[in-house]
Each structure stands twice: as structure tokens, then as C-alpha cells.
N, C-alpha and C. Protein backbone atom coordinates (compact mmCIF):
# COMPACT_ATOMS: atom_id res chain seq x y z
N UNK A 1 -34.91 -65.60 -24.44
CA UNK A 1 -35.56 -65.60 -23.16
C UNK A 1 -36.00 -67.01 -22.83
N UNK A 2 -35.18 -67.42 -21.66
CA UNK A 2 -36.02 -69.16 -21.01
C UNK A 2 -37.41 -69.09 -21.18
N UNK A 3 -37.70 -68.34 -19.90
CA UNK A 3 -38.63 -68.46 -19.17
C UNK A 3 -39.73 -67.40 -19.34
N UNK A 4 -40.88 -67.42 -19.80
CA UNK A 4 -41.90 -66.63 -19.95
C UNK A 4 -42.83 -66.68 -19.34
N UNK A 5 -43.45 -65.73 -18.52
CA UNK A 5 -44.64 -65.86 -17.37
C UNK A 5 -45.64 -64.40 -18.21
N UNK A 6 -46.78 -64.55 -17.37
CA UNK A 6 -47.97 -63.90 -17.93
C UNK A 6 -47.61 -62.32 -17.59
N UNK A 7 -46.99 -62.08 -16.62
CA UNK A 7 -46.55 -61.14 -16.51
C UNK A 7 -45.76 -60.01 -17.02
N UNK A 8 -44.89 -60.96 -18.02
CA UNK A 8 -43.84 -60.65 -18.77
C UNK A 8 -44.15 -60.39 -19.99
N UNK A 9 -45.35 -60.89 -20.22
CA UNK A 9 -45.97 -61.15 -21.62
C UNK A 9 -46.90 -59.64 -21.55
N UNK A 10 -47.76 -59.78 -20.66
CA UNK A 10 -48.72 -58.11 -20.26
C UNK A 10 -47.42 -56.89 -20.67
N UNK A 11 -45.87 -56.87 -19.81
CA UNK A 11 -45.21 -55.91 -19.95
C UNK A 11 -44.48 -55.53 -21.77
N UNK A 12 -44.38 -56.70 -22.08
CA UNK A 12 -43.93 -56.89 -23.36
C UNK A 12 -44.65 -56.36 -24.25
N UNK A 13 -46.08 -56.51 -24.17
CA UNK A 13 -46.91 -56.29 -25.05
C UNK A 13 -47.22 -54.91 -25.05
N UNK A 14 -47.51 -54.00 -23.43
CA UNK A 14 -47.70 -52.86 -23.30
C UNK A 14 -46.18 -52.32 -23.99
N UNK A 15 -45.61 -52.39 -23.35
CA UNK A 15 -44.00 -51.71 -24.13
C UNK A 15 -44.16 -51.61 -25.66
N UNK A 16 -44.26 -52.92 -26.47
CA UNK A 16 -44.47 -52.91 -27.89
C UNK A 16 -45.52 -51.76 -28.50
N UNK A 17 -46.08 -52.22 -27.88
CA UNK A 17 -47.35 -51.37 -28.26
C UNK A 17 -46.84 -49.37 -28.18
N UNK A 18 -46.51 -49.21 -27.18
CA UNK A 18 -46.50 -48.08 -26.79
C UNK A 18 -45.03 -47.12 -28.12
N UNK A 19 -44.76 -48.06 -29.04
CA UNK A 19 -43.63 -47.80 -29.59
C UNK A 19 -42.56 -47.33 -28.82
N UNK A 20 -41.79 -46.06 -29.46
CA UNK A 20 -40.33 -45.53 -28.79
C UNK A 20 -40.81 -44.54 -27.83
N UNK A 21 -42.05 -44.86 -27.10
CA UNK A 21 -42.19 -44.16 -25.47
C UNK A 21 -41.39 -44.67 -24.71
N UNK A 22 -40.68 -44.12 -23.66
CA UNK A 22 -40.22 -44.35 -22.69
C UNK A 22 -41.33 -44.53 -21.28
N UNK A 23 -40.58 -45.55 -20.38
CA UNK A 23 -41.31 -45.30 -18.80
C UNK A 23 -40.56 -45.77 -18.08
N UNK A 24 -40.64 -45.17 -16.50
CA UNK A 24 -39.75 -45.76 -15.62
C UNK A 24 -40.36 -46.79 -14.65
N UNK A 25 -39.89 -48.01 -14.55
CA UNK A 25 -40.31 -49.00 -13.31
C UNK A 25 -41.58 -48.06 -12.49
N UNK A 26 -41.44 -47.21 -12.01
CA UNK A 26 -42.67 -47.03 -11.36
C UNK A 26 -44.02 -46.81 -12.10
N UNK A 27 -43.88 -46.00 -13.19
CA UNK A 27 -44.95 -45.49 -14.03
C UNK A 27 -45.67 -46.87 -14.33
N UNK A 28 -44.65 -47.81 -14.56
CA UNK A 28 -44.95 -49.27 -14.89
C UNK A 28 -45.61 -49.71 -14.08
N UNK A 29 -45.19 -49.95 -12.84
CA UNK A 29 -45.80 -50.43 -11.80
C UNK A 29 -47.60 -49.69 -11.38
N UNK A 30 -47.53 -48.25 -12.05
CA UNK A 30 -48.79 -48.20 -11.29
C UNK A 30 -49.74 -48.32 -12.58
N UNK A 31 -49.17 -48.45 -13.60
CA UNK A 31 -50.19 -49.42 -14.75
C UNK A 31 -50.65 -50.47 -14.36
N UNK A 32 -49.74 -51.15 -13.97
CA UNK A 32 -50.25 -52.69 -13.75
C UNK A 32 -50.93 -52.67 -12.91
N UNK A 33 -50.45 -52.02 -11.69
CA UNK A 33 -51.11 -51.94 -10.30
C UNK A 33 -52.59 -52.54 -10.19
N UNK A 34 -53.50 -52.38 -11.24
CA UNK A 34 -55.06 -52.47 -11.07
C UNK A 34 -54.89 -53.97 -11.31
N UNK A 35 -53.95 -54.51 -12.13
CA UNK A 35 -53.74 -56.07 -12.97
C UNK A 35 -53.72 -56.49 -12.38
N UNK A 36 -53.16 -56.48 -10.52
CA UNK A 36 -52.52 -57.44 -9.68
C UNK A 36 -51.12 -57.57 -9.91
N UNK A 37 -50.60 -56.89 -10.62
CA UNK A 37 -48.87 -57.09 -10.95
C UNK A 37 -48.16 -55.89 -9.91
N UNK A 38 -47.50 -56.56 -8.81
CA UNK A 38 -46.80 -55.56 -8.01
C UNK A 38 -45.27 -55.12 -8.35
N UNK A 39 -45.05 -54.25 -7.72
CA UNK A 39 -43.56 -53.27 -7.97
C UNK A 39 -42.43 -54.03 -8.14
N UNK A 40 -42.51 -55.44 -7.16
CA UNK A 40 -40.93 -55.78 -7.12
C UNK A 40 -41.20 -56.79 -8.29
N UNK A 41 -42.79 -57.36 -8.92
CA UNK A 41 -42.36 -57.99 -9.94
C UNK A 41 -42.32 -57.37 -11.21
N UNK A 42 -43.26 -56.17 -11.25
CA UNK A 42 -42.63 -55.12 -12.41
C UNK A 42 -41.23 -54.82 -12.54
N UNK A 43 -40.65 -54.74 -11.57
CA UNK A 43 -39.28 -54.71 -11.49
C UNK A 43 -38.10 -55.77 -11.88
N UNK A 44 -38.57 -56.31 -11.29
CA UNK A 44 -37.75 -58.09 -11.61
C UNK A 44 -37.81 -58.59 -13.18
N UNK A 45 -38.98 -58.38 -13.84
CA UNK A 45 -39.50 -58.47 -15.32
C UNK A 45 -38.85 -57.60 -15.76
N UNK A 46 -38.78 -56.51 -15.86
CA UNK A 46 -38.16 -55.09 -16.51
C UNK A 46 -36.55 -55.66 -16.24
N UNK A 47 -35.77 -56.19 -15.25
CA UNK A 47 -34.24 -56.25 -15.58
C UNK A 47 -34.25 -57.58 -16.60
N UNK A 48 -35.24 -59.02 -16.53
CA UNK A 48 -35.17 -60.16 -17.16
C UNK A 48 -35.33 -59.48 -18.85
N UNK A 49 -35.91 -58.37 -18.97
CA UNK A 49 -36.33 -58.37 -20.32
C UNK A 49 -35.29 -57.49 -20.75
N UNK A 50 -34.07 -56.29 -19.92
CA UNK A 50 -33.62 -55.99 -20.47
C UNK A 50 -31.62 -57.11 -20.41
N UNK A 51 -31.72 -58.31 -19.52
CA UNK A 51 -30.71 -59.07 -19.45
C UNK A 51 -30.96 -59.77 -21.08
N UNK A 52 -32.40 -60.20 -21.37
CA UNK A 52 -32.38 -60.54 -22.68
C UNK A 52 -32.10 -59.72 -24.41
N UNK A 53 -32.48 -58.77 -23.84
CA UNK A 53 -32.23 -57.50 -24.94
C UNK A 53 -33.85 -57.02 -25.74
N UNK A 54 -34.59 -56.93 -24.82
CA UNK A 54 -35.86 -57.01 -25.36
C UNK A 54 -35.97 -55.77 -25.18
N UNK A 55 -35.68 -55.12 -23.81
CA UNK A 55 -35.99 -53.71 -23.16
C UNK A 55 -34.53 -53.57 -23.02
N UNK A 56 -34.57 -51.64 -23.49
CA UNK A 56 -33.41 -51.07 -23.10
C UNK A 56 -33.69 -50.69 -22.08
N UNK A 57 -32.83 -50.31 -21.22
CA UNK A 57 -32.41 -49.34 -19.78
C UNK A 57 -31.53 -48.29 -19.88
N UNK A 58 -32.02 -47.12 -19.62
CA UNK A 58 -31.09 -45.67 -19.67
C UNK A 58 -31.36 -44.90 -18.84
N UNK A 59 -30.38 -43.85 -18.50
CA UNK A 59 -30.46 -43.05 -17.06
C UNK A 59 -30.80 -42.02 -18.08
N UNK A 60 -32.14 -40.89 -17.68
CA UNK A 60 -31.33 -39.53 -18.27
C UNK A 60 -30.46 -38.59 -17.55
N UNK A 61 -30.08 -38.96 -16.36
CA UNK A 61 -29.53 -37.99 -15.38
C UNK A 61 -29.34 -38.97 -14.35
N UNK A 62 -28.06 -37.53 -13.24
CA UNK A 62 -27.85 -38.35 -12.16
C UNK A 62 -28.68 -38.89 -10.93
N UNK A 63 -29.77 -37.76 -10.98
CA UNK A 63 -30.46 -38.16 -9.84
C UNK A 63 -32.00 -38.51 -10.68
N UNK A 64 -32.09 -39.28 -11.84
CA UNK A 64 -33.27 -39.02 -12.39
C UNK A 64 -33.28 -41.22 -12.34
N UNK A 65 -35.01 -41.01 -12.09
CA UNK A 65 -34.94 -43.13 -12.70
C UNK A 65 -34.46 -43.71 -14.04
N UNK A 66 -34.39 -44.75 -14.12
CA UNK A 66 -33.69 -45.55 -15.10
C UNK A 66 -35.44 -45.38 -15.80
N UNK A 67 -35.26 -44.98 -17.43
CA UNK A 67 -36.34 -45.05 -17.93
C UNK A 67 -35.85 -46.49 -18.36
N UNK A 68 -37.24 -47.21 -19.49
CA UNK A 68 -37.42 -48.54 -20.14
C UNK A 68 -38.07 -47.89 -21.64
N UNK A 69 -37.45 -49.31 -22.81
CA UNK A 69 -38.49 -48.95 -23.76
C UNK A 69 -37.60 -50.07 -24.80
N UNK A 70 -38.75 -50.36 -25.53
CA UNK A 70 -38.89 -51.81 -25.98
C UNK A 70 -38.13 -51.05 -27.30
N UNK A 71 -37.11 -52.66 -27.35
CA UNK A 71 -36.52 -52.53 -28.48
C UNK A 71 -36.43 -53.93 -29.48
N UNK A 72 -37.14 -54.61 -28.66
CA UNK A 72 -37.61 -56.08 -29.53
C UNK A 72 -36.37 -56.72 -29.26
N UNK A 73 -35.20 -56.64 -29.28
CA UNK A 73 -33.82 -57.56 -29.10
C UNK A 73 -32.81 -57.06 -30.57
N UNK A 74 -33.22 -55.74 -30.94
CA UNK A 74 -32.79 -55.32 -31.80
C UNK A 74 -32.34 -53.88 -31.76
N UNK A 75 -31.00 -53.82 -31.60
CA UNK A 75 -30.21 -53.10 -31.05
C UNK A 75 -29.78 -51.93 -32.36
N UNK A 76 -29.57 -50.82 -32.41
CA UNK A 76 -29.36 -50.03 -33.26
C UNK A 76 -27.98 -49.92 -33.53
N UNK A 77 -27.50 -49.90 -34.48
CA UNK A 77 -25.89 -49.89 -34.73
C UNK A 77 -25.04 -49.12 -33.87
N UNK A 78 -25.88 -47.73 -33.82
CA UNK A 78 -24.94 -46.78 -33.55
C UNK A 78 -25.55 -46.13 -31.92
N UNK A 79 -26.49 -46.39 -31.87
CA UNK A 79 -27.38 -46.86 -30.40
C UNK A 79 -28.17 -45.92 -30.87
N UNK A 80 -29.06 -44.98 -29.82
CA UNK A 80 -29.95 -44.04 -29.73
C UNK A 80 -29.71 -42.81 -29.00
N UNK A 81 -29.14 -41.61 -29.09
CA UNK A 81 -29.18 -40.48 -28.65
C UNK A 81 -30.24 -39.88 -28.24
N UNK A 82 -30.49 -39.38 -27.08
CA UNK A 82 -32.03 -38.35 -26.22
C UNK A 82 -31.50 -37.29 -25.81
N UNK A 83 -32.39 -36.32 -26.00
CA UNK A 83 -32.29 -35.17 -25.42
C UNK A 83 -33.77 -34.59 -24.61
N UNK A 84 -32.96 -34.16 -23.71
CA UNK A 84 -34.40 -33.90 -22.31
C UNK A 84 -34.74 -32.18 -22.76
N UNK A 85 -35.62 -31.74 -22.42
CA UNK A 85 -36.45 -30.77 -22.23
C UNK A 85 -36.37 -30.29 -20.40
N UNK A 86 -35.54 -29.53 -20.23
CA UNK A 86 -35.40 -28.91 -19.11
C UNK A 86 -36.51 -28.32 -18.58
N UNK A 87 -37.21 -27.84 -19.07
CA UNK A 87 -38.80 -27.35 -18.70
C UNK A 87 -39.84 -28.59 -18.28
N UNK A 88 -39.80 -29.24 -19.19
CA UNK A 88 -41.14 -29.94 -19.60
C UNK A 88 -40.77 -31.40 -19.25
N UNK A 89 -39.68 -31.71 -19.61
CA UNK A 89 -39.37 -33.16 -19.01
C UNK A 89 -39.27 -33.99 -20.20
N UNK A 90 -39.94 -33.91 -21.26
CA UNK A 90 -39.73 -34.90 -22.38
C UNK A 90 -38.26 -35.61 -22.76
N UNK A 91 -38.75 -36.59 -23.12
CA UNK A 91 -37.69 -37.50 -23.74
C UNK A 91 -37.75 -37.22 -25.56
N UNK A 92 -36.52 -37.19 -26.15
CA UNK A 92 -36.76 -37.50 -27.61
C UNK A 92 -35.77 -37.91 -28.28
N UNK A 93 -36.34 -39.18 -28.88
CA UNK A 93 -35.06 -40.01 -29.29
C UNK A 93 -34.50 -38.72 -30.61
N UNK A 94 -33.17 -38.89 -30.70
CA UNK A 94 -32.43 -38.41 -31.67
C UNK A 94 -31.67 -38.88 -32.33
N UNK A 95 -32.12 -39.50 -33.69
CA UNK A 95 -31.66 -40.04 -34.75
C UNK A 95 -30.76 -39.02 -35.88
N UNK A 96 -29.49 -39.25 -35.37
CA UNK A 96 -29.14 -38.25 -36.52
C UNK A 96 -27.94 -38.54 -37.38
N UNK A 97 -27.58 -38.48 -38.20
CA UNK A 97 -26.14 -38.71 -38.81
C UNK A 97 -24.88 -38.05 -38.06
N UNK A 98 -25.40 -36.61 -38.46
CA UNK A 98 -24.68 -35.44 -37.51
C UNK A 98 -23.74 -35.61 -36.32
N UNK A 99 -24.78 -36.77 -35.70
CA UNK A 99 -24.50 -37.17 -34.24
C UNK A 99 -23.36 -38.01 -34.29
N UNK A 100 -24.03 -38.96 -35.24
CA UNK A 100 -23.19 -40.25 -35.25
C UNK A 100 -21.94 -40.45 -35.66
N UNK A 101 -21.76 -38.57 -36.06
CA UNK A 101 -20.42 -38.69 -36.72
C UNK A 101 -19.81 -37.80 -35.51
N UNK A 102 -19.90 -37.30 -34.81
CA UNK A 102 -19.46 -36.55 -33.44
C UNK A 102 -19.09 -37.64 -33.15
N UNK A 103 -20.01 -38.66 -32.58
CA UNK A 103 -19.37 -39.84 -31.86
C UNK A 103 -18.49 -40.71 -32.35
N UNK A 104 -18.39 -40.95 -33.76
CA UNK A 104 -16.97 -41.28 -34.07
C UNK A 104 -15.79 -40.36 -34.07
N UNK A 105 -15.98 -39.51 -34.76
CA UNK A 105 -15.14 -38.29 -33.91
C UNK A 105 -14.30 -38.51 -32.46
N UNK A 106 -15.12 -38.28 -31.94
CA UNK A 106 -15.32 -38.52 -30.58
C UNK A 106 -13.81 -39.55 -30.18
N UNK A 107 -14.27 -40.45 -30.87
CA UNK A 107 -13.93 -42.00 -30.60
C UNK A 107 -12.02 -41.92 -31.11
N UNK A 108 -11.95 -41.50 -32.37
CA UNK A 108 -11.34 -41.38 -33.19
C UNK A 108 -10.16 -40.74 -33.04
N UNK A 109 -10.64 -39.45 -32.45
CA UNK A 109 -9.51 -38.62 -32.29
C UNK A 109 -9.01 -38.18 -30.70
N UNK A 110 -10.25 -38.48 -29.59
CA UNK A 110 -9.81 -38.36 -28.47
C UNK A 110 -9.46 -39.35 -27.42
N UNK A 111 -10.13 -40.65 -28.58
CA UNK A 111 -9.94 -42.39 -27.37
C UNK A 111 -11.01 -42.37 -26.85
N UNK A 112 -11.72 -41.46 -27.05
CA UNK A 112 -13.08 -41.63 -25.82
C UNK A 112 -14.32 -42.16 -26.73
N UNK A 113 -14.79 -43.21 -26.45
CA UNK A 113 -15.96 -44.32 -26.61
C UNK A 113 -17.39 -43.51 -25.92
N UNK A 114 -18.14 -42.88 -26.67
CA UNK A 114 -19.62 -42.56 -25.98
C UNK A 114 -20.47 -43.69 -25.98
N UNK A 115 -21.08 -43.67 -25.29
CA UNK A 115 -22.47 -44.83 -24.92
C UNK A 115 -23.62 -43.87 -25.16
N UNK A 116 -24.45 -44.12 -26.53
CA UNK A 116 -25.31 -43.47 -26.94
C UNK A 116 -26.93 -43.68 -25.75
N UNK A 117 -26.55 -44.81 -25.54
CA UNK A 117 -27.90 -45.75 -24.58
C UNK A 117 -27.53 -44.55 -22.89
N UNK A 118 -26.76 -44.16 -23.04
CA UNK A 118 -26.40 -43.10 -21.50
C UNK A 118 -26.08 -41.47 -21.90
N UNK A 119 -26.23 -41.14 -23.25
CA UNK A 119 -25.77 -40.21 -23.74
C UNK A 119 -27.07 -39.53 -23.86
N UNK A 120 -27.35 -38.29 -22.81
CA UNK A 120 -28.58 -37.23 -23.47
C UNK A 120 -27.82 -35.47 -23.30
N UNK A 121 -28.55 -35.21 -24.39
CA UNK A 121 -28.45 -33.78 -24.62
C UNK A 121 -29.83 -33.04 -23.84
N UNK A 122 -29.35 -31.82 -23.09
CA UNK A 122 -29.87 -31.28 -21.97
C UNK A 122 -30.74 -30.04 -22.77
N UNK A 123 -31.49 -29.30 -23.00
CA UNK A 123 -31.98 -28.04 -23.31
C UNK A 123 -33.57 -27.96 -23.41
N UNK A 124 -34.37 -27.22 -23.87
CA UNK A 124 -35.67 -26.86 -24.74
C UNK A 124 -36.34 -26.90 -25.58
N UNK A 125 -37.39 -28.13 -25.45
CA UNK A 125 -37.73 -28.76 -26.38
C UNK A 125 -38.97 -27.45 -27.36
N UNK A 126 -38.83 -27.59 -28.67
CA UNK A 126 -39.84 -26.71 -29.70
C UNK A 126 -41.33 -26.47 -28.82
N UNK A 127 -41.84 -26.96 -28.67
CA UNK A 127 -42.88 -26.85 -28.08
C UNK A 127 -43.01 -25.79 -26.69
N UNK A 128 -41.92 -26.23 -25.82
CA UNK A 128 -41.87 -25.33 -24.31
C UNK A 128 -41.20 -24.13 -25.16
N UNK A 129 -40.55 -24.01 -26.22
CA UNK A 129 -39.89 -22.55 -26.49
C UNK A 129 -40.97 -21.49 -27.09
N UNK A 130 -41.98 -22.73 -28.04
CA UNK A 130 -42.91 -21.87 -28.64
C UNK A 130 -43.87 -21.16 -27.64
N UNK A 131 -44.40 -21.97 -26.66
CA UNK A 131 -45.02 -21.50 -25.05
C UNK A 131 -44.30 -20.13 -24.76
N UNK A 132 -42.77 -20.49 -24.27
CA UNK A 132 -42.63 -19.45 -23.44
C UNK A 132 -42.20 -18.34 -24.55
N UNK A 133 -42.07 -18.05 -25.26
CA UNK A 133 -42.85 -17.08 -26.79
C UNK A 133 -43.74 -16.37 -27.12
N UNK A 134 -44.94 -17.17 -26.43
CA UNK A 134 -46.16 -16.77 -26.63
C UNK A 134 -46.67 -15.76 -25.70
């Protein structure tokens, strides 16, 4: 990263901090909001940090925002798999072998290349199943 402003440094630090939470540009924006840090420069910071590799960027869906979430500039081999909670909305990273061998699979036998950083699995997360259970 060139260029470092105070701004960038506040977002960096909240991101770090927050570990493998996700947030989208806006949620961001109305954190800062009280700081004096406005939308289009929450915004502008959030693409500089992920052009450097500091912050990832991922869609979970088509009509859903680009979430963010700090990855220090250290990229996972095999990337990061999420799966959403149709009820509830959660994000959860999914670390799995299992996976990682689908996606070579994947790769291997059909030509087709998955992008783990765009890749989420759709269903019901433990928690909303145990709810609607109860």
C-alpha cells in the first residue's frame, strides 16, 4: 500500500479487530459516520484496501451488497467458502477439506474453476433450525 491516510488506518484497524466478521460498505459507513468519515470515503478506502489485498470483497448473492473482511494481505490457498442462513442472514466462513476436494474435483474433471471468494452455499444455519424446533 503507497499511500496511507487516517482514515484507512481507523478502517484497517476496525476490520482487524473485528476478526473473520464480515460488513458491507454501508454498515461501514454508518460506524464511522459519528468519526466524520463519509460514505464515498468509506467506500473509496474499502476498494484501495481490497486493490492491495488487505480486504477481501465477496458478493453473497445476486441482488445482495458486496460484503468486506480483513484478510491482512494473506490470501488462503484454497480461498474461503460461506454459506448464508436463509432465515437469519448469517454469514459463515467454511473451512473444510471436504470442500476443497469438490472444488478440485470440480476443476479436474469438468474444466470448471470455482472462485471460493464468490462461492456460497444457501440453507439453515444450526441455530435458526434449533428455533424453528422449538
Amino acid at each position: 500500500m503507497e499511500y496511507k491516510t487516517r482514515q484507512q488506518d481507523l478502517l484497517i484497524d476496525f476490520l482487524r479487530k473485528a476478526g473473520h466478521k464480515h460488513f458491507t460498505a454501508l454498515e461501514l459507513s454508518e460506524h464511522f459516520k459519528d468519526m466524520g468519515m463519509g460514505k464515498a470515503t468509506v467506500y473509496r478506502q474499502l476498494e484501495r484496501l481490497v486493490d492491495s489485498g488487505v480486504v477481501n470483497k465477496f458478493f453473497t448473492g445476486e441482488n445482495s451488497a458486496a460484503c468486506f473482511e480483513f484478510v491482512g494481505g494473506e490470501h488462503e490457498e484454497n480461498g474461503c467458502f460461506h454459506c448464508r442462513c436463509e432465515v437469519c442472514g448469517k454469514l459463515i466462513h467454511l473451512h473444510c477439506d471436504e470442500i476443497s476436494q469438490v472444488k478440485d474435483h470440480i476443476e479436474k474433471e469438468h474444466g470448471f474453476e470455482l472462485n471460493p471468494y464468490r462461492t456460497v452455499f444457501y440453507g439453515v444455519c444450526a441455530d435458526c433450525r434449533k428455533n424453528c424446533q422449538s
